[in-house]
Protein backbone atom coordinates (compact mmCIF):
# COMPACT_ATOMS: atom_id res chain seq x y z
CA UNK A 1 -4.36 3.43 -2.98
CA UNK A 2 -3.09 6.87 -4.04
CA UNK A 3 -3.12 5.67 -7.68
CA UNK A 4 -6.39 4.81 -7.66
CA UNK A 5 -7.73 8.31 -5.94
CA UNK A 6 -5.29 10.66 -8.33
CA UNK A 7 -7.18 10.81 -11.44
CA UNK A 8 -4.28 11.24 -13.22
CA UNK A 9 -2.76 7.63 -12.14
CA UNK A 10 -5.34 5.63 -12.72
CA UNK A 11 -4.82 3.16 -15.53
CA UNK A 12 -7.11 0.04 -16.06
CA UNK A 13 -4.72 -2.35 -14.14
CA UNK A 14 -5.25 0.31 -10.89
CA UNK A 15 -8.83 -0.54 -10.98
CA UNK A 16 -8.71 -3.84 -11.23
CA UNK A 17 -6.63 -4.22 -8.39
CA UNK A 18 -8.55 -1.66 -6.26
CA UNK A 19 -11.99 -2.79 -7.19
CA UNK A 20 -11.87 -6.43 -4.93
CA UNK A 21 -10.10 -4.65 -2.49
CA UNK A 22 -13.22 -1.47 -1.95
CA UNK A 23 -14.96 -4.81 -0.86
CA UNK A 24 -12.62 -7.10 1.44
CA UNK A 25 -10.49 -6.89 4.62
CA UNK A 26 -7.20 -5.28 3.46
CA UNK A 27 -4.49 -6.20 5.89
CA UNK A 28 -1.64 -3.04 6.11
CA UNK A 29 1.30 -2.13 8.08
CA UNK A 30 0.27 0.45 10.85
CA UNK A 31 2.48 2.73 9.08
CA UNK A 32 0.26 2.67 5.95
CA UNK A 33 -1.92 5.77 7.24
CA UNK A 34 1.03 7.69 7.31
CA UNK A 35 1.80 6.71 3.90
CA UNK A 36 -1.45 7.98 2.60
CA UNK A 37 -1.10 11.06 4.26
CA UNK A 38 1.93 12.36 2.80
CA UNK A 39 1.04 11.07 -0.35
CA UNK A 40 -2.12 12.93 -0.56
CA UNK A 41 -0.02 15.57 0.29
CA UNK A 42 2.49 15.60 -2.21
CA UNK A 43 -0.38 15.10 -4.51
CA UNK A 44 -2.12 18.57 -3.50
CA UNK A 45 1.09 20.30 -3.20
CA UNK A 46 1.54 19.46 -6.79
CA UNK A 47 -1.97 20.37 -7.31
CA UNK A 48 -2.94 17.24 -8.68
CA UNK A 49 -5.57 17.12 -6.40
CA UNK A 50 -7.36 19.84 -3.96
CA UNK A 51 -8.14 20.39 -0.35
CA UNK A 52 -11.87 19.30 -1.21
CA UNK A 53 -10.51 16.05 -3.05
CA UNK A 54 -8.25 14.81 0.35
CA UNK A 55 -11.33 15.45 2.80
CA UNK A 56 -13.57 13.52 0.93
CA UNK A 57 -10.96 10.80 0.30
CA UNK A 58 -10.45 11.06 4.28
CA UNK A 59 -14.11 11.24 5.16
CA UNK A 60 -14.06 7.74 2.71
CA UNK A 61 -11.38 6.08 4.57
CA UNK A 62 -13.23 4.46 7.60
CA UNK A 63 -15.37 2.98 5.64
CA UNK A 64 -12.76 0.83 3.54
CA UNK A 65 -12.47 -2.39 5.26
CA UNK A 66 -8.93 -1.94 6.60
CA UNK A 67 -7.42 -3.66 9.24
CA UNK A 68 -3.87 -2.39 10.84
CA UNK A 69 -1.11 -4.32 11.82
CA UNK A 70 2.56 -4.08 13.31
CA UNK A 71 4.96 -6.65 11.51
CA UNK A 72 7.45 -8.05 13.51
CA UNK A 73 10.51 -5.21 13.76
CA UNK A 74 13.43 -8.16 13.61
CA UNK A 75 11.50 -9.32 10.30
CA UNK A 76 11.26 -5.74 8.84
CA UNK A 77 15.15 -5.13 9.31
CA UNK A 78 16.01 -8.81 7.98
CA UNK A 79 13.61 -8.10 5.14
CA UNK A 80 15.32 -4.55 4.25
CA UNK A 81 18.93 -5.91 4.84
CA UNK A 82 19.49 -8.88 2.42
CA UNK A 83 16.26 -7.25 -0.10
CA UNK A 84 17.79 -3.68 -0.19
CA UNK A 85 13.89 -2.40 0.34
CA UNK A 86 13.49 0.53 2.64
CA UNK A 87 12.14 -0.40 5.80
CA UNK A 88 9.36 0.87 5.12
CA UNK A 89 8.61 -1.67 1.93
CA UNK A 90 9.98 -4.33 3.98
CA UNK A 91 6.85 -3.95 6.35
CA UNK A 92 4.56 -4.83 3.63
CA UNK A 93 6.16 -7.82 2.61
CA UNK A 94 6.85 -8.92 6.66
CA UNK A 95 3.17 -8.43 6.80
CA UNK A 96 2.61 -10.71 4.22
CA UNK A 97 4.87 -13.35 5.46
CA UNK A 98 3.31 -13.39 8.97
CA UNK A 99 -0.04 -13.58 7.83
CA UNK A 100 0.16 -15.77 4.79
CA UNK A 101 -1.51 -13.14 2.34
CA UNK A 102 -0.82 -11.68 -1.00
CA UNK A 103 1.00 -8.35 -1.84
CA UNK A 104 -1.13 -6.35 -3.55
CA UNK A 105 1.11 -3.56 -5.50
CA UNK A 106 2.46 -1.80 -8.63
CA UNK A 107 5.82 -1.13 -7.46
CA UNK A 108 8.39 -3.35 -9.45
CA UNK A 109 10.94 -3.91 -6.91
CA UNK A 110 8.78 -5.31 -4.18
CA UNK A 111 7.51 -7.38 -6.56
CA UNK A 112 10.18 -9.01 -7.92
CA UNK A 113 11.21 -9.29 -3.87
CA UNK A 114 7.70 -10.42 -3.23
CA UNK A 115 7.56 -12.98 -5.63
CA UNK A 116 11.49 -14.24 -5.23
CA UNK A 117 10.16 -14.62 -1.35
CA UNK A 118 7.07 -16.79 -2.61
CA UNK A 119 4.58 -14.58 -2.03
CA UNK A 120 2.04 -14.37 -4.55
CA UNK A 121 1.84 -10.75 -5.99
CA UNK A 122 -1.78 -8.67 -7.22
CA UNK A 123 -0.59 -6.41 -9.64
């Protein structure tokens, strides 16, 4: 999500992920808000983007179709323990597993975990 709002990261293969997803129920780990928060953060503190640029990414936010979930915590730590993910990866891909849905993401590792799992990957 953060790729797609920091002008700066956002390649052709951002987009095309991004662009179904502006449109459909996204299912995320309830920790995804925080997530998005600190990375919007780190973003302005490195003044890749401003104060004006996170409120009207936040004022944007309800209207994404974006439903919140809480994976199963024995899952997550099972998940992190024989992948090496951080817990916090693991919650994705737990997510995923529970609900039967693709991972959508750029980030190689949980990919290749994704995928070695069976899950179909968006990338």
């Amino acid at each position: 999500m953060v790729s797609y709002l920091v002008k700066d990261e956002t390649t052709d293969a951002v987009e095309s992920i991004m662009a179904p997803l502006l449109v459909t129920l996204s299912h995320v780990p309830t920790l995804w808000v925080y997530e998005l928060a600190s990375a919007l953060r780190v973003a302005e503190r490195k003044q890749r983007i401003s104060e004006t640029d996170i409120n009207s990414y936040l004022e944007a936010i309800p209207l994404l179709m974006v439903d919140h979930h809480h994976p199963k915590t024995e899952m997550i730590v099972e998940i992190s323990r024989t992948t090496g993910l951080t817990p916090y990866d693991a919650s994705y891909i737990a997510l995923c597993i529970q609900l039967e849905l693709p991972l959508v993401t750029l980030d190689k590792k949980m990919k290749t975990v994704a995928e070695q799992l069976g899950i179909r990957v968006l990338s």
